[in-house]
Protein backbone atom coordinates (compact mmCIF):
# COMPACT_ATOMS: atom_id res chain seq x y z
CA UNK A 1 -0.99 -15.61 6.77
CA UNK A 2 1.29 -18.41 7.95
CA UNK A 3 4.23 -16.63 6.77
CA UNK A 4 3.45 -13.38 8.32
CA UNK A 5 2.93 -15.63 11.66
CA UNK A 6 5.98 -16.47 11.81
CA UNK A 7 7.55 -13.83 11.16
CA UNK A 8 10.48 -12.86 13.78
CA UNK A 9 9.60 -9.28 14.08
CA UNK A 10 5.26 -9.07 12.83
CA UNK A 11 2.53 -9.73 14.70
CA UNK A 12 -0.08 -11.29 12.88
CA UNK A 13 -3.72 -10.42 13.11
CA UNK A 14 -6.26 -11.67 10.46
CA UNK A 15 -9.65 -10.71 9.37
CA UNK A 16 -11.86 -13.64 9.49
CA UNK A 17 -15.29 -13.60 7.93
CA UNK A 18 -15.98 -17.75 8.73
CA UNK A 19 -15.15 -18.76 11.72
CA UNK A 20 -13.94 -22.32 10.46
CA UNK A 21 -11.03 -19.53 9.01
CA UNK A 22 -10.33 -18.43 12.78
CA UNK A 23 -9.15 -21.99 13.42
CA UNK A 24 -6.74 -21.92 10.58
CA UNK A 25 -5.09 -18.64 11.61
CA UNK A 26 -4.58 -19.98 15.26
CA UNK A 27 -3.16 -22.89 14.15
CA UNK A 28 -0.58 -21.14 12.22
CA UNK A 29 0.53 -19.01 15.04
CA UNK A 30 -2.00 -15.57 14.16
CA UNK A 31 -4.98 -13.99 16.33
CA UNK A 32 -7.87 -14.29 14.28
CA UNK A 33 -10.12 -11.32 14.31
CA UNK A 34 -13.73 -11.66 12.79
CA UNK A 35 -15.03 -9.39 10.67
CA UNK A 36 -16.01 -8.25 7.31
CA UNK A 37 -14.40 -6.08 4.43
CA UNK A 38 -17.71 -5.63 3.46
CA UNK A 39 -18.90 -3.91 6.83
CA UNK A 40 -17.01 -0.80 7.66
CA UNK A 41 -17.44 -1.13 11.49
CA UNK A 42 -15.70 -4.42 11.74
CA UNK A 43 -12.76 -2.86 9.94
CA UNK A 44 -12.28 -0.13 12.22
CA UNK A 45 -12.20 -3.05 15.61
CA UNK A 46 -9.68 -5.21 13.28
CA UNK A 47 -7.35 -2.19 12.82
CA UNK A 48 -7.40 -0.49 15.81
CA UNK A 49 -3.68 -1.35 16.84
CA UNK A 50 -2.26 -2.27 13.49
CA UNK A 51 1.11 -1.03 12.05
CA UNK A 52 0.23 -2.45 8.37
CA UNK A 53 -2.33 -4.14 6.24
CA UNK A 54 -2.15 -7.02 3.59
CA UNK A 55 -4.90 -6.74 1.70
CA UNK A 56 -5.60 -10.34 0.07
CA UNK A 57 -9.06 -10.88 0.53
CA UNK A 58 -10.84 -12.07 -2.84
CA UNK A 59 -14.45 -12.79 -3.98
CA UNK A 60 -13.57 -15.49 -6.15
CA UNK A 61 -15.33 -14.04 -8.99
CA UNK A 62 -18.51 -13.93 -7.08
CA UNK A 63 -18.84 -10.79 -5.89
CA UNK A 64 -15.66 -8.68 -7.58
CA UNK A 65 -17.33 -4.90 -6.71
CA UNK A 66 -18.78 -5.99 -3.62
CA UNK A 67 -15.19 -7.70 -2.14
CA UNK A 68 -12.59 -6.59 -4.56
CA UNK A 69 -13.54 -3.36 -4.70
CA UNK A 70 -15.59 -1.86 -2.61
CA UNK A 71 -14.03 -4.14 0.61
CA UNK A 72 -10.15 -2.81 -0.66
CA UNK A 73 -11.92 0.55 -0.29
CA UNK A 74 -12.97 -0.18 2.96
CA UNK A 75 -10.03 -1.33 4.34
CA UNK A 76 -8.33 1.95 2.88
CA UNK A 77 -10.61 4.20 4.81
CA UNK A 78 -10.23 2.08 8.03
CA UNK A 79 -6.62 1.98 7.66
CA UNK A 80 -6.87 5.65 7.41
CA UNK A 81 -8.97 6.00 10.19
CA UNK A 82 -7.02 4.12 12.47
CA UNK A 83 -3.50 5.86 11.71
CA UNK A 84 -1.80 2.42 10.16
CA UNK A 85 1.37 3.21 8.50
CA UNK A 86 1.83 0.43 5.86
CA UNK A 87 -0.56 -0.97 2.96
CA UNK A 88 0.18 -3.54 0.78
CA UNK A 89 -2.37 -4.50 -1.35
CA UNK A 90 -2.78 -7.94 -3.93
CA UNK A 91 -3.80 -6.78 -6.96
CA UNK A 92 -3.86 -8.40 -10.54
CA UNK A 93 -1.41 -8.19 -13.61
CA UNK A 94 -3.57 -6.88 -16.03
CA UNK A 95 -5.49 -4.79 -13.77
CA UNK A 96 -3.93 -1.84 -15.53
CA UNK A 97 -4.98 -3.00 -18.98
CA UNK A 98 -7.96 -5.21 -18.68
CA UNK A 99 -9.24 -5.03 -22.54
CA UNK A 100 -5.70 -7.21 -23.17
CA UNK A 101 -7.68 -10.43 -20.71
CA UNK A 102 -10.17 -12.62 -21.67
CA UNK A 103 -13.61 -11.29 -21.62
CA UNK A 104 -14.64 -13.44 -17.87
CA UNK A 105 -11.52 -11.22 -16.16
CA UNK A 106 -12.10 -8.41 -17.36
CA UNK A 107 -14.86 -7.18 -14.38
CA UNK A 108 -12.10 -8.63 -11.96
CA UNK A 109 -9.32 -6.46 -13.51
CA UNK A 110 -11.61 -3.33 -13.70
CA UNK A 111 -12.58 -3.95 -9.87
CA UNK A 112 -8.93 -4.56 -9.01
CA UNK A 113 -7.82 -1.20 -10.72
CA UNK A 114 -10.22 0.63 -9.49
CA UNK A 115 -9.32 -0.42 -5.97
CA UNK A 116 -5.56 0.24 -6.68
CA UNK A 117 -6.26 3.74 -7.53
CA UNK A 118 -8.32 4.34 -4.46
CA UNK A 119 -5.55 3.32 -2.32
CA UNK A 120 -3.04 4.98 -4.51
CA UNK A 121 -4.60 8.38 -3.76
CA UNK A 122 -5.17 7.87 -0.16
CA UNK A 123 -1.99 8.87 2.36
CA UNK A 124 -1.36 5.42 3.18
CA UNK A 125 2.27 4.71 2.44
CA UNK A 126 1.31 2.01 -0.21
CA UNK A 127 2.43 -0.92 -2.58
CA UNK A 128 0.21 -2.83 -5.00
CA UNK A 129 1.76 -6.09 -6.03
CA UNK A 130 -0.04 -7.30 -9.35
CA UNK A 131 1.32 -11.37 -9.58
CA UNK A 132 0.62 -13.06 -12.53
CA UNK A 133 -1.75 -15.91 -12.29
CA UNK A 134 -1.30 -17.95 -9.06
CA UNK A 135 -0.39 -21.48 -9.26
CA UNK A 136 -0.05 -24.46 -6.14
CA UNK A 137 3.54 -24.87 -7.33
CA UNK A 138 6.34 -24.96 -4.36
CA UNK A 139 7.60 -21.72 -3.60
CA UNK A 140 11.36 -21.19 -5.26
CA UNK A 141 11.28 -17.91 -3.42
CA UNK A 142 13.16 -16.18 -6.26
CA UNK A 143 10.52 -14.14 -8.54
CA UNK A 144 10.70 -11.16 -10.84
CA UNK A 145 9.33 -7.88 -10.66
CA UNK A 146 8.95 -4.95 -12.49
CA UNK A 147 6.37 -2.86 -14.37
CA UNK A 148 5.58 -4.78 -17.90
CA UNK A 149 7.11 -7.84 -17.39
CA UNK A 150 7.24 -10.16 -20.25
CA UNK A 151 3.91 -13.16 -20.09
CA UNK A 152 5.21 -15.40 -21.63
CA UNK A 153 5.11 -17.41 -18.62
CA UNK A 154 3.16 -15.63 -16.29
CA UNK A 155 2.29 -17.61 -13.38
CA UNK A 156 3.85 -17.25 -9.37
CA UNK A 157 3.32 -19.62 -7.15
CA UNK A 158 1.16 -18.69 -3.97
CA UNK A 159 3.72 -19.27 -1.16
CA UNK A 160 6.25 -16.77 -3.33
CA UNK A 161 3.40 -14.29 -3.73
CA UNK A 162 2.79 -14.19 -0.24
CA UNK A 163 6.56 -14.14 0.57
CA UNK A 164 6.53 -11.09 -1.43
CA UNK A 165 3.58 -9.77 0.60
CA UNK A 166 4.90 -10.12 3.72
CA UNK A 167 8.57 -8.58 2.64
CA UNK A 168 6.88 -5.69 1.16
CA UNK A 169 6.05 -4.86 4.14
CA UNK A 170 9.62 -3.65 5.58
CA UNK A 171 11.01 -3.33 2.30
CA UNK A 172 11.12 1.06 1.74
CA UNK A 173 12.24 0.10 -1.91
CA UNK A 174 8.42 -1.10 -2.28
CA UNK A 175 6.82 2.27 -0.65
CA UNK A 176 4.41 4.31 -3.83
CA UNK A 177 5.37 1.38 -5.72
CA UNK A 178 3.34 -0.79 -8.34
CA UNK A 179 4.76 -3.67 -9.56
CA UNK A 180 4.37 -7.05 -11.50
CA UNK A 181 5.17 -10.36 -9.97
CA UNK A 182 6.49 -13.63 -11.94
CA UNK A 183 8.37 -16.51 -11.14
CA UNK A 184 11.87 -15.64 -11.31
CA UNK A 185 15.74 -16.31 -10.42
CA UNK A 186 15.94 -13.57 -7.76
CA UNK A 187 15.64 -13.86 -4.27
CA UNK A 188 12.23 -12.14 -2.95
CA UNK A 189 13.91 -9.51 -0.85
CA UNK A 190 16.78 -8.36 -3.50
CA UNK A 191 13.92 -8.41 -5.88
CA UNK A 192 12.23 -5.95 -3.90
CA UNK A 193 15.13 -4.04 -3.14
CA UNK A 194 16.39 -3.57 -6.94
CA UNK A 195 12.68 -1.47 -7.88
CA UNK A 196 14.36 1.58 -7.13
CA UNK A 197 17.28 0.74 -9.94
């Protein structure tokens, strides 16, 4: 959220379910909206005037069809509803293949590709960004992406992750895409920009 805040040309709104969240967003230069993913009704206030959606919210492993599903869903149908233009949803490497995870992901994974094909079949211009798993590591900003990258290392720090969130965004390389995301030695945007090659 704080990189979408200040970015030159976004305007950043974000969905707040705890208020001691709303604080946060402020602070970082966002409106903070409250709401829900899990109630339909809040979505459709949240959205009303957006352009795009970064879907990031998470369950934590508590409630993966409630959140990770079923609120992605949600958010499709609202961002339907209200005419946005742009989805980019966080998904999970493995999320195509969860049988190759350990057995406590594997609900997650199911829940996350579930979720990616709902959004996949909407007519939301879309891009699902699977990262690999996501590490408090400084950002490099350079990362790799592609479709079956190799895991031997997979982990992405958060603040490239959400660099590659936000640049998905006005990237049109990224638009019907689905791609992995590692740690890499490209910069974010030319990264992004190479997935048609």
């Amino acid at each position: 959220m704080k990189l979408l805040a200040n970015h030159p040309t976004h305007e950043a709104v974000g969905l707040v379910r705890k208020p001691a969240y709303a604080d946060d967003i402020a602070e970082w230069g966002g409106t903070p909206v409250r709401g829900d993913v899990t109630n339909r009704e809040s979505l459709d206030d949240a959205l009303a005037d957006a352009d795009a959606v970064v879907f990031a919210a998470g369950s934590s492993g508590e409630d993966v069809w409630g959140v990770d599903r079923d609120g992605a869903v949600a958010c499709v149908d609202a961002a339907e509803a209200a005419g946005v233009e742009r989805f980019v949803m966080l998904s999970a490497m493995n999320a195509d293949r969860p049988a190759e995870s350990p057995e406590e992901l594997r609900e997650y994974l199911r829940a996350k590709a579930e979720a990616d094909d709902y959004l996949r079949d909407s007519e939301l211009t879309y891009t699902v960004v699977r990262p690999g798993a996501l590490t408090d590591d400084p950002g490099t900003g350079r990362v790799r992406v592609g479709d079956d990258l190799d895991r031997t290392a997979a982990t992405i720090p958060r603040e490239d992750t959400a660099a590659t969130l936000v640049e998905a965004i006005t990237v049109p390389e990224t638009h019907g895409e689905t791609f992995e995301l590692l740690t890499g030695d490209t910069p974010v945007e030319a990264a992004l920009r190479g997935l048609d090659d």
